[in-house]
C-alpha atoms as a PDB file:
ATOM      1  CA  UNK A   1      33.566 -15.257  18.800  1.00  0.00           C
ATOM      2  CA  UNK A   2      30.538 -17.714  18.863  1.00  0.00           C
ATOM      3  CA  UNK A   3      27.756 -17.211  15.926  1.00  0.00           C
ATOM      4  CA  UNK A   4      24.250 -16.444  17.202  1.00  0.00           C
ATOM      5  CA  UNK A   5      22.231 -19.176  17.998  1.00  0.00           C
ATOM      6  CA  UNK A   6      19.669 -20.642  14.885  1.00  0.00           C
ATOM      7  CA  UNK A   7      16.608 -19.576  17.062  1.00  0.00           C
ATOM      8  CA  UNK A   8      18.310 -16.482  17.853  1.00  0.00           C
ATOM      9  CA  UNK A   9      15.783 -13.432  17.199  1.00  0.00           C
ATOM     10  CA  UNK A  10      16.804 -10.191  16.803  1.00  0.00           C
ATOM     11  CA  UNK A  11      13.824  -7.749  16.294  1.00  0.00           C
ATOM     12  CA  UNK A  12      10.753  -8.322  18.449  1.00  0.00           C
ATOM     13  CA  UNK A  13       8.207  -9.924  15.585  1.00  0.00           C
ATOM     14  CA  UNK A  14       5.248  -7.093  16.216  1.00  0.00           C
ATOM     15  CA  UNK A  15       7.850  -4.453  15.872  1.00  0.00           C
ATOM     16  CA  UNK A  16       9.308  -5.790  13.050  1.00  0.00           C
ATOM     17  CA  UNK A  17       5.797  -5.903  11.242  1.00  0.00           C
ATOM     18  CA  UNK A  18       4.823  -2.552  12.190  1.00  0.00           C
ATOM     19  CA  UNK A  19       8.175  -1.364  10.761  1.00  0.00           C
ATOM     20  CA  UNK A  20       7.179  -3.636   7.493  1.00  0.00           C
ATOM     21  CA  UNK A  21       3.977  -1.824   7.413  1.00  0.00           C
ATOM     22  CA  UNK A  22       4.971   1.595   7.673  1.00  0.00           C
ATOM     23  CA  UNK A  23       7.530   1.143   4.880  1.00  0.00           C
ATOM     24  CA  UNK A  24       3.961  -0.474   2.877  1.00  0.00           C
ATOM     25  CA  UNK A  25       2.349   2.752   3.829  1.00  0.00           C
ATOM     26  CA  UNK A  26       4.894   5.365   2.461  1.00  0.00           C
ATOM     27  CA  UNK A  27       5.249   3.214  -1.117  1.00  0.00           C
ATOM     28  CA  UNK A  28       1.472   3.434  -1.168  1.00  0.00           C
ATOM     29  CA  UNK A  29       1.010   6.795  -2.823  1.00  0.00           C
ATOM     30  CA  UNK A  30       3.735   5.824  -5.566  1.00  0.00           C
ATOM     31  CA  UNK A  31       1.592   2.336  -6.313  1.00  0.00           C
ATOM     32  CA  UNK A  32      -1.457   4.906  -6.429  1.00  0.00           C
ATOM     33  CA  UNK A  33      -0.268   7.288  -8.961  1.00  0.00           C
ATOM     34  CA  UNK A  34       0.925   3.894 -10.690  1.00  0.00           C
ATOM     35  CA  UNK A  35      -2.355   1.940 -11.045  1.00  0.00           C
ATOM     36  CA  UNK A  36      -3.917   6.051 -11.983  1.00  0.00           C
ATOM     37  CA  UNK A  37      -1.524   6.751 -14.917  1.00  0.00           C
ATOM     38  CA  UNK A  38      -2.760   3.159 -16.545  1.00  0.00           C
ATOM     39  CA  UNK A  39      -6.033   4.886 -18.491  1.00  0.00           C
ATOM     40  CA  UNK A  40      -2.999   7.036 -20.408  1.00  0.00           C
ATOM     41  CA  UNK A  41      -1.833   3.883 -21.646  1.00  0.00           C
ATOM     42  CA  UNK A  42      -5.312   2.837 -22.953  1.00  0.00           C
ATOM     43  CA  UNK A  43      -5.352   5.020 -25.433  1.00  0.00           C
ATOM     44  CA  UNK A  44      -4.621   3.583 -28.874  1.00  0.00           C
ATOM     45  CA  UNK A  45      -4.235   5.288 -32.329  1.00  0.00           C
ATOM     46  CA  UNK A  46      -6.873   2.841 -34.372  1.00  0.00           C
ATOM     47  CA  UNK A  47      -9.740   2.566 -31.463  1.00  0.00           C
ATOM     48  CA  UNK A  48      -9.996   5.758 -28.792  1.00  0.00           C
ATOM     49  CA  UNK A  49     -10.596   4.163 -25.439  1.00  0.00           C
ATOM     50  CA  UNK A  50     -13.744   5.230 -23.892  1.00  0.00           C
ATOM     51  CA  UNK A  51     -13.939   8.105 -21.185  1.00  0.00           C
ATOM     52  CA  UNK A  52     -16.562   6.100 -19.043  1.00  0.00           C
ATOM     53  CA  UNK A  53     -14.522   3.448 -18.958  1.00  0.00           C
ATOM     54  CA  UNK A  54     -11.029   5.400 -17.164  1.00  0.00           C
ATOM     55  CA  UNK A  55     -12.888   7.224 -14.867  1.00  0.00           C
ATOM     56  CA  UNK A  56     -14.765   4.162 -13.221  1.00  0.00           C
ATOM     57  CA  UNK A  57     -11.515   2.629 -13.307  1.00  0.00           C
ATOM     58  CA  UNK A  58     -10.060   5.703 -11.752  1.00  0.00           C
ATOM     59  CA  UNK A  59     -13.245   5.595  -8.997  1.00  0.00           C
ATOM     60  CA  UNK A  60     -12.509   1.750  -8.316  1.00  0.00           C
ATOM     61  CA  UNK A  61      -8.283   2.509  -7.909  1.00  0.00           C
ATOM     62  CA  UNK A  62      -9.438   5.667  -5.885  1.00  0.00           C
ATOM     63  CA  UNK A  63     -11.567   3.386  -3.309  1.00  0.00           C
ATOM     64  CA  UNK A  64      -9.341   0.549  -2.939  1.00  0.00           C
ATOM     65  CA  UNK A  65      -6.481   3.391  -2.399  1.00  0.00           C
ATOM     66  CA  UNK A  66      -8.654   4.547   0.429  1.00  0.00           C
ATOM     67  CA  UNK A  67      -9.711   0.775   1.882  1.00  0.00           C
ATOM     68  CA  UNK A  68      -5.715  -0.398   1.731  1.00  0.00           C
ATOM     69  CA  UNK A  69      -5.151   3.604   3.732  1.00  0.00           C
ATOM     70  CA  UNK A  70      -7.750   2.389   6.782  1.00  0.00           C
ATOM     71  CA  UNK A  71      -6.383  -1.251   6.497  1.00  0.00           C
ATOM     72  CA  UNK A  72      -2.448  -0.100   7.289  1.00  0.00           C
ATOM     73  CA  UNK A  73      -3.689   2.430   9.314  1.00  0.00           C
ATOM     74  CA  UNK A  74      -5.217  -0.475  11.538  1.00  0.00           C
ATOM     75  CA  UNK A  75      -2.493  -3.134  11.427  1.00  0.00           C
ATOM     76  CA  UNK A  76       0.071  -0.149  12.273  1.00  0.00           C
ATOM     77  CA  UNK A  77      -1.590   1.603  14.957  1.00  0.00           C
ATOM     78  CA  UNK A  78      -2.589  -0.254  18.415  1.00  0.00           C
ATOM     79  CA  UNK A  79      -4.099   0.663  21.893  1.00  0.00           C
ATOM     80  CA  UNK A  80      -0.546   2.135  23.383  1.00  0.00           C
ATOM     81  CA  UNK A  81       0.097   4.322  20.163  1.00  0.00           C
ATOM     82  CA  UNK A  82      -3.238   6.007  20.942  1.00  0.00           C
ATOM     83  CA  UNK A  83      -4.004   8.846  22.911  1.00  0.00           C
ATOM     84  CA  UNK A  84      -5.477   8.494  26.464  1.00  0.00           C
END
């Protein structure tokens, strides 16, 4: 039995990315609820942390949720995945 080759390649590279970035996509939601529990954490016995303050934070994680969504959704999908 011979070992493979060193330039040996054994997942076409655009597959393998597309696989890559489908696995990104479904850990997505979990690194969303993440970065939205973070206000709870603010919140500190001596000094209340300010309401304003979470829920632009919560507006800015909510918006870069939804620009990294279209981003995958881009890099994963091309022309032959599309309808006719």
């Amino acid at each position: 039995m011979t070992p493979p080759s060193k330039n040996a390649v054994f997942l076409a590279k655009g597959s393998y990315r597309k696989r890559r970035m489908r696995d990104f996509a479904r850990a997505v939601p979990l690194f969303g609820v993440v970065l939205l529990l973070i206000p709870l954490l603010w919140n500190d016995l001596s000094e209340p942390a300010s309401t304003s303050g979470a829920v632009v934070y919560v507006f800015c994680v909510w918006i870069f949720l939804i620009i990294l969504a279209v981003g995958i959704s881009r890099a994963v999908t091309t022309n032959q995945d599309k309808a006719p």
